[in-house]
N, C-alpha and C. Protein backbone atom coordinates (compact mmCIF):
# COMPACT_ATOMS: atom_id res chain seq x y z
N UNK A 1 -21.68 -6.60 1.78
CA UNK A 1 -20.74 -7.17 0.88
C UNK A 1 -20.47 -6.14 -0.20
N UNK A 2 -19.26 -5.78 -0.50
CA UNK A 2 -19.07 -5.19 -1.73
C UNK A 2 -17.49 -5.71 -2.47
N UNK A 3 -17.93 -5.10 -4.03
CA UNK A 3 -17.02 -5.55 -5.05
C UNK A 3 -16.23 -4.49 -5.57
N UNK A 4 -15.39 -4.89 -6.03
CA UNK A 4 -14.41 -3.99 -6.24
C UNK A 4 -14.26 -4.41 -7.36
N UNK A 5 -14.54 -3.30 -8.04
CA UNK A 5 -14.46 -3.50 -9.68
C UNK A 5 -12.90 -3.02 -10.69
N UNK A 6 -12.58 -4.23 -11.89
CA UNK A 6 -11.40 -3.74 -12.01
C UNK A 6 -11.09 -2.38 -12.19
N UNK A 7 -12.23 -1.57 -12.72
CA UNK A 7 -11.79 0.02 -13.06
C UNK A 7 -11.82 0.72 -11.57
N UNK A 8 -12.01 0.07 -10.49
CA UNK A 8 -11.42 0.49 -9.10
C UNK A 8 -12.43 1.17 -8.57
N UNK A 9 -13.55 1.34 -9.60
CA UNK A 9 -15.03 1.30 -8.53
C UNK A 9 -15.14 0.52 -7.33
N UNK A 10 -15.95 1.00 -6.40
CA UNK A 10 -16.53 0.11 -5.29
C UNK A 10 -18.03 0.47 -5.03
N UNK A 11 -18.52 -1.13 -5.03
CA UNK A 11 -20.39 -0.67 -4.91
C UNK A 11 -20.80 -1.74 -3.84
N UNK A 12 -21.74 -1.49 -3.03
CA UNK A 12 -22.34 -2.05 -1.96
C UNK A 12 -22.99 -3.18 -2.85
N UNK A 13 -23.01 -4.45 -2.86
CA UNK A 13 -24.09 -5.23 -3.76
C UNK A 13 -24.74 -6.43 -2.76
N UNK A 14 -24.83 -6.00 -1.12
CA UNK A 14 -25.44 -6.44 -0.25
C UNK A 14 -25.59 -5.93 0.83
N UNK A 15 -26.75 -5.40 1.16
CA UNK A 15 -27.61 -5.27 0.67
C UNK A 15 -28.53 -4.62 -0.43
N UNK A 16 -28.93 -5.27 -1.75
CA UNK A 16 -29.29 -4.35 -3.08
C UNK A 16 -29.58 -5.73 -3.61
N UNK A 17 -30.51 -5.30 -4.55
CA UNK A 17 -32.00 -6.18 -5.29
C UNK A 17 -31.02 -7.28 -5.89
N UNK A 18 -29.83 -7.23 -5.78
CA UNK A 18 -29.03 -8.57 -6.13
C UNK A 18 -29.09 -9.32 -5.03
N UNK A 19 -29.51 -9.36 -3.78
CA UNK A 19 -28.93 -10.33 -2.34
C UNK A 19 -30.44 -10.52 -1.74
N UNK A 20 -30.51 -11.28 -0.93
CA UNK A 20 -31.34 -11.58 -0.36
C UNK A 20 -31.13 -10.15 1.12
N UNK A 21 -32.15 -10.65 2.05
CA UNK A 21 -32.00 -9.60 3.21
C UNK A 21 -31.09 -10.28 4.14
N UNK A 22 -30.56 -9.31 5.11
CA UNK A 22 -29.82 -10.20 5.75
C UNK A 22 -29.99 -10.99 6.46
N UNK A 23 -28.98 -11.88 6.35
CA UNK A 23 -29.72 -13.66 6.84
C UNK A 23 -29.28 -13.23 8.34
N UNK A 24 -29.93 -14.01 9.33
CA UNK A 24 -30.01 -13.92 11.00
C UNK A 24 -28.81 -14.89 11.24
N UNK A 25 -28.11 -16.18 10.90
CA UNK A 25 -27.21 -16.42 10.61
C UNK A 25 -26.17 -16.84 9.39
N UNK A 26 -25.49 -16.43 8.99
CA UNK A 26 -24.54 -16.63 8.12
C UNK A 26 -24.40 -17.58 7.64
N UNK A 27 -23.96 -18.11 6.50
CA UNK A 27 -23.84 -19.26 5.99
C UNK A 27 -23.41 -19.22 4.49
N UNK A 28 -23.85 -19.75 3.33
CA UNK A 28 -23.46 -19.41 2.53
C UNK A 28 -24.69 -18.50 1.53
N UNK A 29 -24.09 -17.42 1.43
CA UNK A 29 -24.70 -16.47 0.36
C UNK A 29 -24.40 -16.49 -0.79
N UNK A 30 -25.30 -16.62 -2.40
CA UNK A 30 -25.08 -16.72 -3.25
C UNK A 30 -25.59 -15.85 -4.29
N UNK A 31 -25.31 -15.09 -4.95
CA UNK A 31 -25.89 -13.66 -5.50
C UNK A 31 -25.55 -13.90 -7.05
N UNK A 32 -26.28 -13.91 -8.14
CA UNK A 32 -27.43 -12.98 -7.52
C UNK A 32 -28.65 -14.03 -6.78
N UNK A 33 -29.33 -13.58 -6.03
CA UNK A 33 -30.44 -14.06 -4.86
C UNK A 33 -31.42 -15.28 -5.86
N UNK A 34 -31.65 -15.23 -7.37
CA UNK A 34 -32.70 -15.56 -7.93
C UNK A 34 -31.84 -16.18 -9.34
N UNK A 35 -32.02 -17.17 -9.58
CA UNK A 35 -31.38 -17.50 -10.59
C UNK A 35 -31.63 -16.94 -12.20
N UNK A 36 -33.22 -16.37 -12.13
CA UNK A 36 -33.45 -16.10 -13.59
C UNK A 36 -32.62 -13.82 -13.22
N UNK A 37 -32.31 -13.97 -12.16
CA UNK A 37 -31.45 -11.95 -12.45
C UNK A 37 -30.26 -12.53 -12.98
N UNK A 38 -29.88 -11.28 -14.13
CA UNK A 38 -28.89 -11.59 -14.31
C UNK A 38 -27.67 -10.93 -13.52
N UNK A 39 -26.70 -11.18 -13.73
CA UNK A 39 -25.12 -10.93 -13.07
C UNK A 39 -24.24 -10.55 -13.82
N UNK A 40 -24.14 -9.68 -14.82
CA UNK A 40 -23.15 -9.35 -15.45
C UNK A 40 -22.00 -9.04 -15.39
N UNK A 41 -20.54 -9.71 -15.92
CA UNK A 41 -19.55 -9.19 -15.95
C UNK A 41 -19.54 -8.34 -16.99
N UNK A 42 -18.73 -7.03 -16.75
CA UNK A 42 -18.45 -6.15 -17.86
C UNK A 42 -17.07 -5.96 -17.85
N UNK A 43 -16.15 -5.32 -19.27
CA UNK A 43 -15.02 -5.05 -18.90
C UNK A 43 -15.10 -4.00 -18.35
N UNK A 44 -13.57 -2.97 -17.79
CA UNK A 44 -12.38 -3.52 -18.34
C UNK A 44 -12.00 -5.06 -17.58
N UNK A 45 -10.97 -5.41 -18.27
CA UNK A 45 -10.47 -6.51 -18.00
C UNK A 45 -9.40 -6.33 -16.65
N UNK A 46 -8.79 -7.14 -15.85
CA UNK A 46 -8.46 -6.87 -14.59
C UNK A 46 -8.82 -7.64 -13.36
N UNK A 47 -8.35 -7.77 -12.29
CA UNK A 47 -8.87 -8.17 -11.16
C UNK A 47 -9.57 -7.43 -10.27
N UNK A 48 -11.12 -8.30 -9.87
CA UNK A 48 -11.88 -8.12 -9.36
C UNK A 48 -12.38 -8.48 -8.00
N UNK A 49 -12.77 -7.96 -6.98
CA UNK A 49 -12.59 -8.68 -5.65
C UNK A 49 -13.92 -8.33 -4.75
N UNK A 50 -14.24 -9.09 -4.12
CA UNK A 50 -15.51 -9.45 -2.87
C UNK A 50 -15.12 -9.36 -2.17
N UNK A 51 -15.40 -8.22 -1.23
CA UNK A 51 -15.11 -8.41 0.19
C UNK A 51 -16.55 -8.12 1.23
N UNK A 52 -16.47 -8.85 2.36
CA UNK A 52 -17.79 -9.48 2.99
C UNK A 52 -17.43 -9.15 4.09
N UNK A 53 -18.45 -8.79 5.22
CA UNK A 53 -18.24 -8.48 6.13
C UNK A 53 -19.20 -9.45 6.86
N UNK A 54 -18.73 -10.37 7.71
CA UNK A 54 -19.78 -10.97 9.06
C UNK A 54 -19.88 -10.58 10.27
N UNK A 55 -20.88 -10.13 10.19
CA UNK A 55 -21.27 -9.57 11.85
C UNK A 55 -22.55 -10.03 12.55
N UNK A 56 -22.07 -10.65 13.45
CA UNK A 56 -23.11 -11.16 14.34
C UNK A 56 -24.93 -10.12 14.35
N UNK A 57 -24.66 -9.14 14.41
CA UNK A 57 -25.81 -8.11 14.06
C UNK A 57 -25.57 -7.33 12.76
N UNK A 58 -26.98 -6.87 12.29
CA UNK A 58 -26.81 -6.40 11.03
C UNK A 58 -26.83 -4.64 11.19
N UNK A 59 -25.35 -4.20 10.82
CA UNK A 59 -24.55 -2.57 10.82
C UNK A 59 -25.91 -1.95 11.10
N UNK A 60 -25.65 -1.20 11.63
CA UNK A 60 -26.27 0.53 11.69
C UNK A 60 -25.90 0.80 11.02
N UNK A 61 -26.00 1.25 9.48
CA UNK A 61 -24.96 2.03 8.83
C UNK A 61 -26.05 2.80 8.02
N UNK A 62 -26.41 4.22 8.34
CA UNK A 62 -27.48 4.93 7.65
C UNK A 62 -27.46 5.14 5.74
N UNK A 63 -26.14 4.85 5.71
CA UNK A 63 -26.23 4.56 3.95
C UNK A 63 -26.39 3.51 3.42
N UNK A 64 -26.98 2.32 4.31
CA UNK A 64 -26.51 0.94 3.38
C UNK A 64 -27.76 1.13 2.71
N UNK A 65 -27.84 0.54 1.44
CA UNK A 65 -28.76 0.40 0.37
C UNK A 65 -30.30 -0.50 1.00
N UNK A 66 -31.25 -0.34 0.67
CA UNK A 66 -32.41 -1.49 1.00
C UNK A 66 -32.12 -2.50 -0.14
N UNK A 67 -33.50 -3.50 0.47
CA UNK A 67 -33.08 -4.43 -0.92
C UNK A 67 -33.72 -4.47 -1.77
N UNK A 68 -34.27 -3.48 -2.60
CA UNK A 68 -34.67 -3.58 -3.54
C UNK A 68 -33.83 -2.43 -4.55
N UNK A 69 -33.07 -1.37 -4.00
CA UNK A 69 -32.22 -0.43 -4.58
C UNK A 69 -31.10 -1.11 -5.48
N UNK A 70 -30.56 -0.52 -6.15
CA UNK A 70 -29.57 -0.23 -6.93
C UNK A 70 -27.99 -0.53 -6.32
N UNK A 71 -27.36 -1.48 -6.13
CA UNK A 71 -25.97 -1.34 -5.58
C UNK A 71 -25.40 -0.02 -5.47
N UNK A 72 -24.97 0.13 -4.46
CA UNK A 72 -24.52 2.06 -4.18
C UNK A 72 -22.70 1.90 -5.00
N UNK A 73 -22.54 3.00 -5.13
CA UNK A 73 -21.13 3.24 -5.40
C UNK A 73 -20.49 3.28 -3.92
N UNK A 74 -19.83 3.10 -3.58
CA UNK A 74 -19.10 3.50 -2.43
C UNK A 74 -18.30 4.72 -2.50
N UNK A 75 -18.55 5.10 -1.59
CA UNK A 75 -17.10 6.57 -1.32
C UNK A 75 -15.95 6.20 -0.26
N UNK A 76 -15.28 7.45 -0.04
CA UNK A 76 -14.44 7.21 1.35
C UNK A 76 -15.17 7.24 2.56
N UNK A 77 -16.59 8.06 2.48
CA UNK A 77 -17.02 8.01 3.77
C UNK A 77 -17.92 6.45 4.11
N UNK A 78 -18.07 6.30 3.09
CA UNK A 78 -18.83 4.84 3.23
C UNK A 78 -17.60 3.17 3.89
N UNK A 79 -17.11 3.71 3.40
CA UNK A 79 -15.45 2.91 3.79
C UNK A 79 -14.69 3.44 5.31
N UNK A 80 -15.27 4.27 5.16
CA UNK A 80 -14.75 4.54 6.93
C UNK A 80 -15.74 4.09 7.99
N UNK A 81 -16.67 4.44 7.69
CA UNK A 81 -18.29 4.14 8.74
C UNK A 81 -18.34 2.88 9.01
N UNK A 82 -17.50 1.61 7.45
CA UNK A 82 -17.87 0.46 7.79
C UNK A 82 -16.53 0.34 8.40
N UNK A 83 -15.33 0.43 8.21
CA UNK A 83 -13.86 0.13 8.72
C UNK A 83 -14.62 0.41 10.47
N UNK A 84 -15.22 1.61 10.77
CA UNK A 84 -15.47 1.96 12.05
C UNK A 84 -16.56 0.77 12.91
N UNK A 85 -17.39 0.52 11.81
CA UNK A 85 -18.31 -1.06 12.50
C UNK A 85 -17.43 -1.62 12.49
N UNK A 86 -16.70 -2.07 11.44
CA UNK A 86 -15.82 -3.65 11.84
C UNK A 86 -14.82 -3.44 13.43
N UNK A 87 -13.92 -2.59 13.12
CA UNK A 87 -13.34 -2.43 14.37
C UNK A 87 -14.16 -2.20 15.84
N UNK A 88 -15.18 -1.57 15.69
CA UNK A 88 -16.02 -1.64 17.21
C UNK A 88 -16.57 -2.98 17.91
N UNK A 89 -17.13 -3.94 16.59
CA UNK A 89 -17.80 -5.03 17.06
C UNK A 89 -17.14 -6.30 16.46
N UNK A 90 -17.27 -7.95 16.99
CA UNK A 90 -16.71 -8.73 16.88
C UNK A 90 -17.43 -9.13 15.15
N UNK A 91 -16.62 -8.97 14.40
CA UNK A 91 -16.70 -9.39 12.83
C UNK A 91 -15.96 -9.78 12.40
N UNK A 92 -16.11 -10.80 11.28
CA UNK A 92 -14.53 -11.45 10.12
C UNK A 92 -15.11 -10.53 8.88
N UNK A 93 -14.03 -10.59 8.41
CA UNK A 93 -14.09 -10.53 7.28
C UNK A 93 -13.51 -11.51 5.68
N UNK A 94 -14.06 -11.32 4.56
CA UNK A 94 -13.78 -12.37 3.83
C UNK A 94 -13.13 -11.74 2.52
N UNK A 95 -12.22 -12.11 1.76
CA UNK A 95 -12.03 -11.50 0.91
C UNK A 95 -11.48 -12.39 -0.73
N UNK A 96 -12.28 -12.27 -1.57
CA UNK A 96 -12.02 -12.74 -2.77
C UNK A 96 -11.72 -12.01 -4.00
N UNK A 97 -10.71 -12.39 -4.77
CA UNK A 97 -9.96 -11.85 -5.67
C UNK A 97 -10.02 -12.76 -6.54
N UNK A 98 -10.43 -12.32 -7.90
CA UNK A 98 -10.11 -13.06 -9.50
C UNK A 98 -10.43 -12.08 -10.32
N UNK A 99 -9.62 -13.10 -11.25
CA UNK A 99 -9.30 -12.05 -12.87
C UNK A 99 -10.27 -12.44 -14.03
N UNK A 100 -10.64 -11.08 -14.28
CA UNK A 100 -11.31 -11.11 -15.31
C UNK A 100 -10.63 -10.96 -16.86
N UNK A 101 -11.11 -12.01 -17.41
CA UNK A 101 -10.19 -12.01 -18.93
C UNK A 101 -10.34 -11.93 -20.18
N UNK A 102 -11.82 -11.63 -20.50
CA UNK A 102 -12.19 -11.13 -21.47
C UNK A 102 -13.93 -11.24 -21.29
């Protein structure tokens, strides 16, 4: 799962010490994993978006974060490796968008 932050960052924040591990089936995920972590919004102000990837198996993807790390920044190569899982194997994807307003 990653977010897309309004200043147009992108960071992996599943798997990372915000999410649980990955669940064997899907369902609903709710982050952060533990109710007393916190979740901070920061500005800038702007729209912000989740996008999720479901896949029946959990990626090969030699950069994804463990779960106890730090949400990764994303790059372009990190965005291609996963564009390249999604298209190889049967996955949805999910995507959420809202505005942040102060």
């Amino acid at each position: 799962m990653a977010e897309k932050c309004a200043s147009g960052e992108i960071y992996c924040i599943a798997p990372s010490f915000l999410s649980p591990a990955f669940p064997v089936r899907w369902g609903t995920l709710i982050l952060p994993k533990d109710k007393d972590d916190p979740f901070v919004v920061q500005p800038p102000i702007g729209y912000e978006e989740i996008i999720a990837v479901f896949s029946q198996e959990e990626p090969q993807l030699d950069w994804l974060p463990k779960r106890e790390d730090e949400p990764l920044e994303l790059q372009t190569e990190h965005l291609a490796s996963l564009l390249n899982h999604v298209n190889k194997n049967n996955c949805q994807l999910m995507r959420y968008k809202y505005l942040i307003t102060a």
